[in-house]
C-alpha atoms as a PDB file:
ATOM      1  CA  UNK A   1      -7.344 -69.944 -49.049  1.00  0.00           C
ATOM      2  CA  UNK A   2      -7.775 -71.974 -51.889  1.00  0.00           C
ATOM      3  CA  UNK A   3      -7.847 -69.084 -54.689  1.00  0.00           C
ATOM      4  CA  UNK A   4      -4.283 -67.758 -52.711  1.00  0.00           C
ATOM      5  CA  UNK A   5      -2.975 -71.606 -53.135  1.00  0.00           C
ATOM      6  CA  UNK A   6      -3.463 -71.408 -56.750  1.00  0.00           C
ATOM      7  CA  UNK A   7      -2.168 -68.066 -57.000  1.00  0.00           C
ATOM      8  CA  UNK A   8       0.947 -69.098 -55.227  1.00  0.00           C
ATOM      9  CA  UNK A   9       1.490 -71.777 -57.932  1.00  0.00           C
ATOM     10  CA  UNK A  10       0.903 -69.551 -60.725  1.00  0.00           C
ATOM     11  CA  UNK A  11       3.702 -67.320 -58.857  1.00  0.00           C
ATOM     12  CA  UNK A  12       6.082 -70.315 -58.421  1.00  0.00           C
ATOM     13  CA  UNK A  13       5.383 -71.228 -62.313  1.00  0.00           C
ATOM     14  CA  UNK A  14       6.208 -67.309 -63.358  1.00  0.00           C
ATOM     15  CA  UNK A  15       9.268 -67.537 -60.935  1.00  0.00           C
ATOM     16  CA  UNK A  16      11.000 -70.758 -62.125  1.00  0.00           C
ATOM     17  CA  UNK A  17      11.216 -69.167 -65.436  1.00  0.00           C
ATOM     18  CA  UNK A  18      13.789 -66.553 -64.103  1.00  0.00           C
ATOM     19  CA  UNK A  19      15.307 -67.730 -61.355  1.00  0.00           C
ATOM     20  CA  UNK A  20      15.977 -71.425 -62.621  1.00  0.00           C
ATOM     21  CA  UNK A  21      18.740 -72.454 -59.978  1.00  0.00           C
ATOM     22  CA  UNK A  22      16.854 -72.180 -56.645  1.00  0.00           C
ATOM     23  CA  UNK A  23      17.300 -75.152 -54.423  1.00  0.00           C
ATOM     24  CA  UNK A  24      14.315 -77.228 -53.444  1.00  0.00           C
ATOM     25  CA  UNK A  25      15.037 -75.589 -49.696  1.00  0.00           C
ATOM     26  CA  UNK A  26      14.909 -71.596 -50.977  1.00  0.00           C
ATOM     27  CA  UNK A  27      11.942 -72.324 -53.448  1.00  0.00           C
ATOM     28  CA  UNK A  28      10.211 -73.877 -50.382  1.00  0.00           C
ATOM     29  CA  UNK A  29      10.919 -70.820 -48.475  1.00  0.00           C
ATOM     30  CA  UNK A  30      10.223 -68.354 -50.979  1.00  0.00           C
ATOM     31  CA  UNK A  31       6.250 -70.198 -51.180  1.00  0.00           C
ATOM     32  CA  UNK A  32       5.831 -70.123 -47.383  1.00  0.00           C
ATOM     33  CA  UNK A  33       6.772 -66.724 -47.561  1.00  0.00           C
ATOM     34  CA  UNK A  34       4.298 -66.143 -50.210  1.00  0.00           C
ATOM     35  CA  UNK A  35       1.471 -67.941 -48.474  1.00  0.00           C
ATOM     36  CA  UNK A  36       2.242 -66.181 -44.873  1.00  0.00           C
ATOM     37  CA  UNK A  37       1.889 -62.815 -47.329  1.00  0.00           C
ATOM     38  CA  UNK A  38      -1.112 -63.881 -49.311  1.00  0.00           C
ATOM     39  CA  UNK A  39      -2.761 -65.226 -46.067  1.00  0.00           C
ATOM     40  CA  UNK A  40      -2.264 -62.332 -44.226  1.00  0.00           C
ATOM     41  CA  UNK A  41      -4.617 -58.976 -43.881  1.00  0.00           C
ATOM     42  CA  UNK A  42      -3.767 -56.330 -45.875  1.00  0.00           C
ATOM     43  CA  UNK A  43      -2.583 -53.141 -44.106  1.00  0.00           C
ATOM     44  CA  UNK A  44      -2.633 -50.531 -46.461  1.00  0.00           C
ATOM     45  CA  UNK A  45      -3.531 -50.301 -49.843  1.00  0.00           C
ATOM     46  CA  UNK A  46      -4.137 -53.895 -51.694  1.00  0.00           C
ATOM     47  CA  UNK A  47      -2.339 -54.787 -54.863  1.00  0.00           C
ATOM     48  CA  UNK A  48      -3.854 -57.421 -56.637  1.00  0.00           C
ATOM     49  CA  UNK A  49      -1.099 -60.402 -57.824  1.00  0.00           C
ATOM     50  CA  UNK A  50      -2.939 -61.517 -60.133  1.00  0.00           C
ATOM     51  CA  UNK A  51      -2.472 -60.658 -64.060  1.00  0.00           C
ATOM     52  CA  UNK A  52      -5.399 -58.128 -64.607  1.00  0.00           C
ATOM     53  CA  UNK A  53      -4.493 -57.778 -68.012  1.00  0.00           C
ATOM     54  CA  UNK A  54      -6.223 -60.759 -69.092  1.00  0.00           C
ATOM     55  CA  UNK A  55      -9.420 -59.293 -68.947  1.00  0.00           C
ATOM     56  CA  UNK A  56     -11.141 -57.409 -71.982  1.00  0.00           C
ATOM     57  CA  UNK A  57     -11.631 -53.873 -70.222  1.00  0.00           C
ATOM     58  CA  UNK A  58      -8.996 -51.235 -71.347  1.00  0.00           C
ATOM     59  CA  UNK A  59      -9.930 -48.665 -68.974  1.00  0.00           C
ATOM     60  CA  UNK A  60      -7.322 -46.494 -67.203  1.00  0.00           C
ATOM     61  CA  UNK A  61      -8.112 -48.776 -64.211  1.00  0.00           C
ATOM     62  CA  UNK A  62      -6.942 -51.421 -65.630  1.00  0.00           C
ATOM     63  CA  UNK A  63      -3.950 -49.935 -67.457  1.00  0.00           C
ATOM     64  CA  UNK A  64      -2.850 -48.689 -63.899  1.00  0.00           C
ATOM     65  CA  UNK A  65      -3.296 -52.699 -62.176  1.00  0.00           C
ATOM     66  CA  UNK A  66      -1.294 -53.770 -64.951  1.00  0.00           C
ATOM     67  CA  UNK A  67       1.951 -50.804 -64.708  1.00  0.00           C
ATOM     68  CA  UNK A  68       1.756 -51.285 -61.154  1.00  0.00           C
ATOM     69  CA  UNK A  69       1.779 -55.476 -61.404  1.00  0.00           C
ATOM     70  CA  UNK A  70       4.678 -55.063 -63.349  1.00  0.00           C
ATOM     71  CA  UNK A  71       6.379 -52.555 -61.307  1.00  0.00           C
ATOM     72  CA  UNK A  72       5.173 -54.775 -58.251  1.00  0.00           C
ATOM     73  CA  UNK A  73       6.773 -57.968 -60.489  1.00  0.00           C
ATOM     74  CA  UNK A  74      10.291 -55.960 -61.187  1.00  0.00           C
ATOM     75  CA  UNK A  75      10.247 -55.208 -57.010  1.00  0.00           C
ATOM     76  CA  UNK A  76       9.979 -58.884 -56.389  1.00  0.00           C
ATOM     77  CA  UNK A  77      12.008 -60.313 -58.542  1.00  0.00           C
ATOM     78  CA  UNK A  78      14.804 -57.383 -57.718  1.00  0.00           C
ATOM     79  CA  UNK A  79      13.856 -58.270 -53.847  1.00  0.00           C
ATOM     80  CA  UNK A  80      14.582 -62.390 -54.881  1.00  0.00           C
ATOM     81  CA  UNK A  81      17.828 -61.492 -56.678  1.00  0.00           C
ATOM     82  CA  UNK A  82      18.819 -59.396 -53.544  1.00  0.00           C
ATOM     83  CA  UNK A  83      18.116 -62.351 -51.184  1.00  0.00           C
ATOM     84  CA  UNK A  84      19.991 -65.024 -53.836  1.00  0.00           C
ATOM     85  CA  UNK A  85      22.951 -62.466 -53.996  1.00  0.00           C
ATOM     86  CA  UNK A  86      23.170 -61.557 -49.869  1.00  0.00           C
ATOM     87  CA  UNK A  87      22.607 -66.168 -49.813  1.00  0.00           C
ATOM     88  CA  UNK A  88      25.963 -66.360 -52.188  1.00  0.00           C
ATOM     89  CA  UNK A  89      27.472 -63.329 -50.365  1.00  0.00           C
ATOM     90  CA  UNK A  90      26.865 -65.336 -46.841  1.00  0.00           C
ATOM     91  CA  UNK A  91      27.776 -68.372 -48.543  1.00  0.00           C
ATOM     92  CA  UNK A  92      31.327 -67.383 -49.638  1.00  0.00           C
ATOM     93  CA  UNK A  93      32.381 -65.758 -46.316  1.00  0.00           C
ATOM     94  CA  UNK A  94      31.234 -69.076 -44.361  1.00  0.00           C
ATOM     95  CA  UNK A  95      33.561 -70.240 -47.194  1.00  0.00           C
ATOM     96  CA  UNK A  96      36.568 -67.906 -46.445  1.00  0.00           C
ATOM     97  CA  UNK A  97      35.667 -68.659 -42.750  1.00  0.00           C
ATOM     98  CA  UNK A  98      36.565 -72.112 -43.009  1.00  0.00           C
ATOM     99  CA  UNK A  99      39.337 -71.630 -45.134  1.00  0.00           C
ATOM    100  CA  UNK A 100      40.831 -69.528 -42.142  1.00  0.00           C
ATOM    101  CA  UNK A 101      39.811 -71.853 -40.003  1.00  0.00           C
ATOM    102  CA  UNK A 102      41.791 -74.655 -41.426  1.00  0.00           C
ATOM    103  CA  UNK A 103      44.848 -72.116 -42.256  1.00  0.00           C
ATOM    104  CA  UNK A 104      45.302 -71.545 -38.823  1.00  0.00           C
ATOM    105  CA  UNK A 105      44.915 -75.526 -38.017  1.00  0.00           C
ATOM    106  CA  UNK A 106      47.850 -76.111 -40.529  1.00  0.00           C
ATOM    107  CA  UNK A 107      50.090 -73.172 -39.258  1.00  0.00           C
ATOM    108  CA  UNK A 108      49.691 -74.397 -35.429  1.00  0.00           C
ATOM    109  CA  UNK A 109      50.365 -77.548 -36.275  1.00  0.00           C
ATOM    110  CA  UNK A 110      53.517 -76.441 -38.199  1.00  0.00           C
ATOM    111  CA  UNK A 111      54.245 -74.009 -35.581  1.00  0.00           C
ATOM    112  CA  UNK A 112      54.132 -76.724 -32.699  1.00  0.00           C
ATOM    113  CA  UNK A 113      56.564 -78.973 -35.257  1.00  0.00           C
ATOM    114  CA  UNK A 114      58.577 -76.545 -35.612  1.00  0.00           C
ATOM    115  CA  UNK A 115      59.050 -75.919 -32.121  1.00  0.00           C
ATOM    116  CA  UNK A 116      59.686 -79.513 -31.309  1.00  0.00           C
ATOM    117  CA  UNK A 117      62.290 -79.538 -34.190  1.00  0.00           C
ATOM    118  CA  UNK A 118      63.751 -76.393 -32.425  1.00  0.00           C
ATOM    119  CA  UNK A 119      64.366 -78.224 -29.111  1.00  0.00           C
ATOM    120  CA  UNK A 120      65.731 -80.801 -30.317  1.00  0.00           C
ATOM    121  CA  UNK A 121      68.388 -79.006 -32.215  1.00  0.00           C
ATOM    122  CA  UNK A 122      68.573 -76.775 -28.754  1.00  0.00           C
ATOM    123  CA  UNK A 123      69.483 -80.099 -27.202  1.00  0.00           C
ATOM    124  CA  UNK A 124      71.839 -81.686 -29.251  1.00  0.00           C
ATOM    125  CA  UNK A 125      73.790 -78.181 -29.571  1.00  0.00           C
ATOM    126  CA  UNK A 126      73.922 -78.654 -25.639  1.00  0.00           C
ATOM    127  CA  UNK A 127      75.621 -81.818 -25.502  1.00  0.00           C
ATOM    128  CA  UNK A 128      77.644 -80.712 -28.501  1.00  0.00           C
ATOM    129  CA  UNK A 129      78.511 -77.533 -25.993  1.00  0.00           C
ATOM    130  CA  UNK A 130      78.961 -80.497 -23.080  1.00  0.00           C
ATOM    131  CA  UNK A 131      81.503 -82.383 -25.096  1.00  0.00           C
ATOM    132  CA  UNK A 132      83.118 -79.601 -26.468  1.00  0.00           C
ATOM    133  CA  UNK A 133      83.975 -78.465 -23.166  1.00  0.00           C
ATOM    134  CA  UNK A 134      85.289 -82.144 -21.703  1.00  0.00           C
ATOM    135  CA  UNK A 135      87.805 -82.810 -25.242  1.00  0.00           C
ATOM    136  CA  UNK A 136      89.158 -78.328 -24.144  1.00  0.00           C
ATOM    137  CA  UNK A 137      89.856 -79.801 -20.769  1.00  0.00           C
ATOM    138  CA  UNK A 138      91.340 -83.484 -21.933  1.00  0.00           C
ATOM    139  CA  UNK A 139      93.375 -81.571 -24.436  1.00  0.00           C
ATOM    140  CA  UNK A 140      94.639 -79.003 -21.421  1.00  0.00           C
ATOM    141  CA  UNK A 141      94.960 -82.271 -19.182  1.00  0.00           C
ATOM    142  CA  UNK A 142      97.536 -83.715 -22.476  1.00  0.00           C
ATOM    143  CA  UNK A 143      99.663 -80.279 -23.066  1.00  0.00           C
ATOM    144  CA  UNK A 144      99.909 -80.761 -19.181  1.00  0.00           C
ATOM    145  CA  UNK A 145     101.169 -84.516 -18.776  1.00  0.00           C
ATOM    146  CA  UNK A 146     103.036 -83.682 -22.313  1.00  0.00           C
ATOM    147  CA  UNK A 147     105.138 -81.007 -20.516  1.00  0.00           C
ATOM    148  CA  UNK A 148     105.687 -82.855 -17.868  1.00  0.00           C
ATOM    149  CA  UNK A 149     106.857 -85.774 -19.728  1.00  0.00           C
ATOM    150  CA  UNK A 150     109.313 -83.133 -21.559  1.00  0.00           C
ATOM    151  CA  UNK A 151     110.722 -81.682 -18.504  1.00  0.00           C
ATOM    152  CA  UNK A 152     111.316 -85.349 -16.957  1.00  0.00           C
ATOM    153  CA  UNK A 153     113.195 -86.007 -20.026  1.00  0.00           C
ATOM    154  CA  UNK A 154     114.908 -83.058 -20.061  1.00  0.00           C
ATOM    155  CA  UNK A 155     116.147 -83.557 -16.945  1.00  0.00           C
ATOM    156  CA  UNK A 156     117.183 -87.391 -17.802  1.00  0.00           C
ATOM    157  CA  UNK A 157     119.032 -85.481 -21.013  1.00  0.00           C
ATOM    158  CA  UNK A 158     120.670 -83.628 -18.566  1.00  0.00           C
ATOM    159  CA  UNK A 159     121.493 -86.222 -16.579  1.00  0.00           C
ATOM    160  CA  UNK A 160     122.949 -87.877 -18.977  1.00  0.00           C
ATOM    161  CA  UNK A 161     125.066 -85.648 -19.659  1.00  0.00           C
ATOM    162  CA  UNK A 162     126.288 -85.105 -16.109  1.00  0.00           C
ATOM    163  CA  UNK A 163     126.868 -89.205 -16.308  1.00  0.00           C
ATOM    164  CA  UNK A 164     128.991 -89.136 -19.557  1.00  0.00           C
ATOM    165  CA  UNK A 165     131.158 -85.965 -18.406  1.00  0.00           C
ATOM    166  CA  UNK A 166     131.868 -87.356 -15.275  1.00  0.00           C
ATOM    167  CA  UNK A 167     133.039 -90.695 -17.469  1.00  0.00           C
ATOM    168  CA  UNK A 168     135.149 -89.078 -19.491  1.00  0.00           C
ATOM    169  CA  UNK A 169     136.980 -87.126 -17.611  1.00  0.00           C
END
């Protein structure tokens, strides 16, 4: 337990160096994962993490733990850079989530003001309609007491008349 502890922080050391701008949370998560991995039994073949190529021996043993640490070093840094790019990727569509999210806020919001705008308009064109409709029928209720007027007068004209021949003659 103790020799996978330090080989965790000898991982976290090598890691820092290219992935500088992992949170406290993700570099926490990335050494649990490691210690669930390191404490765990291997299944198949094991791959020793750490560097073999400090020691002295250059048999082809030793040439083959160090190709396949690196190759095992390019898989887990590709698999980190995978799981920082699908974290941004997840990141920016909560992102364009929320922006939807408070689009659609905004446009009910104008859509319900707009709709209260509309009634009132709908409204005020009914009274406008309303009084329209009563000056039409004062202005018919005028022509009619004006021709009346004009025929009464009419007839006094006439009348008149019938008074001042009747004089004269």
């Amino acid at each position: 337990m103790e020799e996978s502890n330090k080989l965790i922080h000898e991982y976290e050391d090598f890691a820092s160096s290219f992935l500088p701008n992992l949170t406290s949370y993700e570099s926490n998560m990335i050494s649990s994962v490691m210690i669930t991995e390191f404490n765990r039994k291997p299944q198949g073949p094991v791959v020793n993490y750490s560097p073999s190529f400090i020691s002295n021996n250059s048999s082809t043993s030793d040439e083959t733990d160090e190709s396949s640490m690196i190759i095992n070093e390019r898989k887990h840094r590709r698999m980190i850079s995978n799981r920082e790019s699908a974290r941004r990727s997840r990141v920016r569509k909560q992102r364009q989530l929320n922006e939807l999210f408070t689009q659609v806020a905004r446009l009910t919001n104008e859509n319900q003001g707009l709709m209260t705008k509309l009634n009132r308009f709908l409204e005020f064109h009914e009274e406008v309609l309303q009084e329209n409709d009563k000056l039409k029928n004062e202005i018919l209720e005028l022509k009619k007491l004006l021709s009346e007027v004009q025929l009464d007068n009419t007839y006094t004209t006439l009348g008149d008349l019938i008074f001042f021949r009747g004089r004269s003659s």
